[in-house]
N, C-alpha and C. Protein backbone atom coordinates (compact mmCIF):
# COMPACT_ATOMS: atom_id res chain seq x y z
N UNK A 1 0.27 -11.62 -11.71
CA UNK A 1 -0.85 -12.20 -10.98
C UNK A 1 -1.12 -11.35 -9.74
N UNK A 2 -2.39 -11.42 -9.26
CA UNK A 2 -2.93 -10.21 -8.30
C UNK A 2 -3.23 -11.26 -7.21
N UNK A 3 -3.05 -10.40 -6.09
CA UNK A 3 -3.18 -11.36 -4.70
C UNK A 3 -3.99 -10.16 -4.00
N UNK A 4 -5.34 -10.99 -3.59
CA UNK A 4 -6.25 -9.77 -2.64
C UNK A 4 -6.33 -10.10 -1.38
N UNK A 5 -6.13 -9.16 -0.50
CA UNK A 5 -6.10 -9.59 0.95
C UNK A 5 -6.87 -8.69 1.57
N UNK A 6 -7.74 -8.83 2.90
CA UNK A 6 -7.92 -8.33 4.01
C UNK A 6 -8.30 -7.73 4.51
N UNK A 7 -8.00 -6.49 5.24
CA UNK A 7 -7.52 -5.90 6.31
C UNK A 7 -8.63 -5.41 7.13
N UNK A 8 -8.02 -5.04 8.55
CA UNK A 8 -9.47 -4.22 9.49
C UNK A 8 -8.54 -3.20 9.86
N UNK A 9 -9.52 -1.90 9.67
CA UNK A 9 -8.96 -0.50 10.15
C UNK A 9 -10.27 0.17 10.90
N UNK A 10 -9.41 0.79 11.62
CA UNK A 10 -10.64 1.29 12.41
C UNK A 10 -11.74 2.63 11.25
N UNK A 11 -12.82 2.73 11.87
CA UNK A 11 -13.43 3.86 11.79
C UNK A 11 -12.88 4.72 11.32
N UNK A 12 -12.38 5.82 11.65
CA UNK A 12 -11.61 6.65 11.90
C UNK A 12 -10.46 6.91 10.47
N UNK A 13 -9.77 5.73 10.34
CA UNK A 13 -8.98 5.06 9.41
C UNK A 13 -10.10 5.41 7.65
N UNK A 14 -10.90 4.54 8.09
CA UNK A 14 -11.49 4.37 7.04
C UNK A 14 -12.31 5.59 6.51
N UNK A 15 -12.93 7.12 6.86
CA UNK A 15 -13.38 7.95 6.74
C UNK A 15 -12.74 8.73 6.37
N UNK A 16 -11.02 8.78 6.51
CA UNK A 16 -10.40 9.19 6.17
C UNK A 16 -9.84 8.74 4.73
N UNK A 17 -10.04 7.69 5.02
CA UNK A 17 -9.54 7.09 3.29
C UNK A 17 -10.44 7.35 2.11
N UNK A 18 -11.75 7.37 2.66
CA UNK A 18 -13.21 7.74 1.79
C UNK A 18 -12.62 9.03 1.52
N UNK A 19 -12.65 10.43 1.96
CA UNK A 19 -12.67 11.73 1.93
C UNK A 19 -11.43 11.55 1.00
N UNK A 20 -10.23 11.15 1.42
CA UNK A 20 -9.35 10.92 0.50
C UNK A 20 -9.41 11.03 -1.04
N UNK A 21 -9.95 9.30 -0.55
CA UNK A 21 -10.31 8.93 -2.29
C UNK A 21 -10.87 9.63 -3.02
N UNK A 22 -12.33 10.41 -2.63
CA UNK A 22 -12.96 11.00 -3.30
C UNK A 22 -12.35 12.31 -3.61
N UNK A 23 -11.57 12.88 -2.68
CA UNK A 23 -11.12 14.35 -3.04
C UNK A 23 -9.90 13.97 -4.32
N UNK A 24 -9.41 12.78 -4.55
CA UNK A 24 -8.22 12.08 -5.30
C UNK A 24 -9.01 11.30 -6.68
N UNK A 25 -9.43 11.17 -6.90
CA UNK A 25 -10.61 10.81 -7.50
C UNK A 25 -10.53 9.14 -7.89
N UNK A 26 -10.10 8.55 -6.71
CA UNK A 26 -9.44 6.97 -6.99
C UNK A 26 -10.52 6.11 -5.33
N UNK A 27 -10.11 5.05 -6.17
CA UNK A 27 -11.15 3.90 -5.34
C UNK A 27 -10.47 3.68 -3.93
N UNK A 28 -11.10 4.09 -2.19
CA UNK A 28 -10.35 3.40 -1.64
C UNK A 28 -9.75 2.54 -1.70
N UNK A 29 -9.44 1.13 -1.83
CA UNK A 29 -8.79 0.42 -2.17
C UNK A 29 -7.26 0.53 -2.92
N UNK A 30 -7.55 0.96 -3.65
CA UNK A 30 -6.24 1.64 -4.45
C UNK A 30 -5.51 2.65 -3.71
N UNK A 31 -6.31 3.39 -3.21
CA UNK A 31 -5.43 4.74 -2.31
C UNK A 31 -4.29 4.05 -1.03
N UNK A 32 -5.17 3.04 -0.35
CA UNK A 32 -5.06 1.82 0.63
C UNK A 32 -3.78 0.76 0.50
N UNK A 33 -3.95 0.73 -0.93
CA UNK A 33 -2.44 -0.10 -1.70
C UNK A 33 -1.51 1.18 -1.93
N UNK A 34 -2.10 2.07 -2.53
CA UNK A 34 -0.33 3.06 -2.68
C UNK A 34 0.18 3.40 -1.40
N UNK A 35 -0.22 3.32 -0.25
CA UNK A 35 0.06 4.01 0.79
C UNK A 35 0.84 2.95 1.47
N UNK A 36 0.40 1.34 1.36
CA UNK A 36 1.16 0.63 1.88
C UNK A 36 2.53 0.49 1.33
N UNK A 37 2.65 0.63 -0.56
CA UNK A 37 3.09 0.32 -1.00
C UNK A 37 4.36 1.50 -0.57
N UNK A 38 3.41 2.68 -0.53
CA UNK A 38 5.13 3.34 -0.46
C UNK A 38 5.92 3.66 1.32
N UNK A 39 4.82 2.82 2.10
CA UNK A 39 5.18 2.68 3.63
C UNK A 39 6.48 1.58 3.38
N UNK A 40 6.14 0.85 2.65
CA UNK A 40 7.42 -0.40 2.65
C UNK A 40 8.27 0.54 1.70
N UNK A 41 8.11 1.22 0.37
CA UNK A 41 9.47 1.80 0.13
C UNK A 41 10.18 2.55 1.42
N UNK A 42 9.19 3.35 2.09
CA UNK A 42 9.84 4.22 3.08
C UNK A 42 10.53 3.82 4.17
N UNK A 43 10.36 2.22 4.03
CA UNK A 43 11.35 1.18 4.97
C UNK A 43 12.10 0.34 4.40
N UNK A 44 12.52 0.82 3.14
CA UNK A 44 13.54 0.47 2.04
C UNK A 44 13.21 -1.39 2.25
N UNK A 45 11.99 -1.59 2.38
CA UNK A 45 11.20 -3.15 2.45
C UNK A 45 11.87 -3.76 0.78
N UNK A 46 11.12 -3.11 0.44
CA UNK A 46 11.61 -3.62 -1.18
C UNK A 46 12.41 -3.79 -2.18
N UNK A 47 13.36 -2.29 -1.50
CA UNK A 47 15.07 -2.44 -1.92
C UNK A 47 16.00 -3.34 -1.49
N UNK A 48 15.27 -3.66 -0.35
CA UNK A 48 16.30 -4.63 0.47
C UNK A 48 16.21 -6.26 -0.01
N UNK A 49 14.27 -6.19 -0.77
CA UNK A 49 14.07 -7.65 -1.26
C UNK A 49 14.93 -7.79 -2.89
N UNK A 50 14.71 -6.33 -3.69
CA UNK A 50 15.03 -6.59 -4.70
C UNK A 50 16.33 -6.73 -5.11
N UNK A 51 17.40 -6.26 -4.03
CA UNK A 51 18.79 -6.27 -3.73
C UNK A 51 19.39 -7.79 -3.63
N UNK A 52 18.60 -8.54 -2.57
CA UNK A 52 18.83 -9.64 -2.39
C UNK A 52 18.72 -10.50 -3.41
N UNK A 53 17.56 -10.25 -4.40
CA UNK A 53 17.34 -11.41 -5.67
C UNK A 53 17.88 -10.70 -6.44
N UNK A 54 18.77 -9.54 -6.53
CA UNK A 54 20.26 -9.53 -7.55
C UNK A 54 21.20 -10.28 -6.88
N UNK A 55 21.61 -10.45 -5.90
CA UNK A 55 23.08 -11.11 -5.38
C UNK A 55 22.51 -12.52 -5.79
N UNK A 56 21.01 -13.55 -5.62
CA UNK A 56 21.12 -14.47 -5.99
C UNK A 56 20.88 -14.89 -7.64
N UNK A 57 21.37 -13.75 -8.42
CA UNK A 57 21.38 -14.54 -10.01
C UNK A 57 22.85 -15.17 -9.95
């Protein structure tokens, strides 16, 4: 199941994500999610969640 949320980025933020996307050939949005997605790997966010729901089986 998909959960859509949000966000405000500045200007700046967002012109950058356009040029991005288009030079990447993917929808802001998507570029916007991998980047968060691998900001939380890069803060071991997710290892630390998926770690925890192994110790509780």
């Amino acid at each position: 199941m998909s959960i859509q949320i949000r966000i405000t980025i500045s200007k700046e933020i967002n012109d950058l994500l356009e040029r991005v996307s288009k030079k990447l050939g993917k929808k802001k949005s998507m570029l916007a999610r991998e980047l968060m997605e691998q900001k939380m790997y890069d803060l071991e966010l997710i290892q630390k969640e998926l770690n925890e729901m192994d110790k509780g089986k």
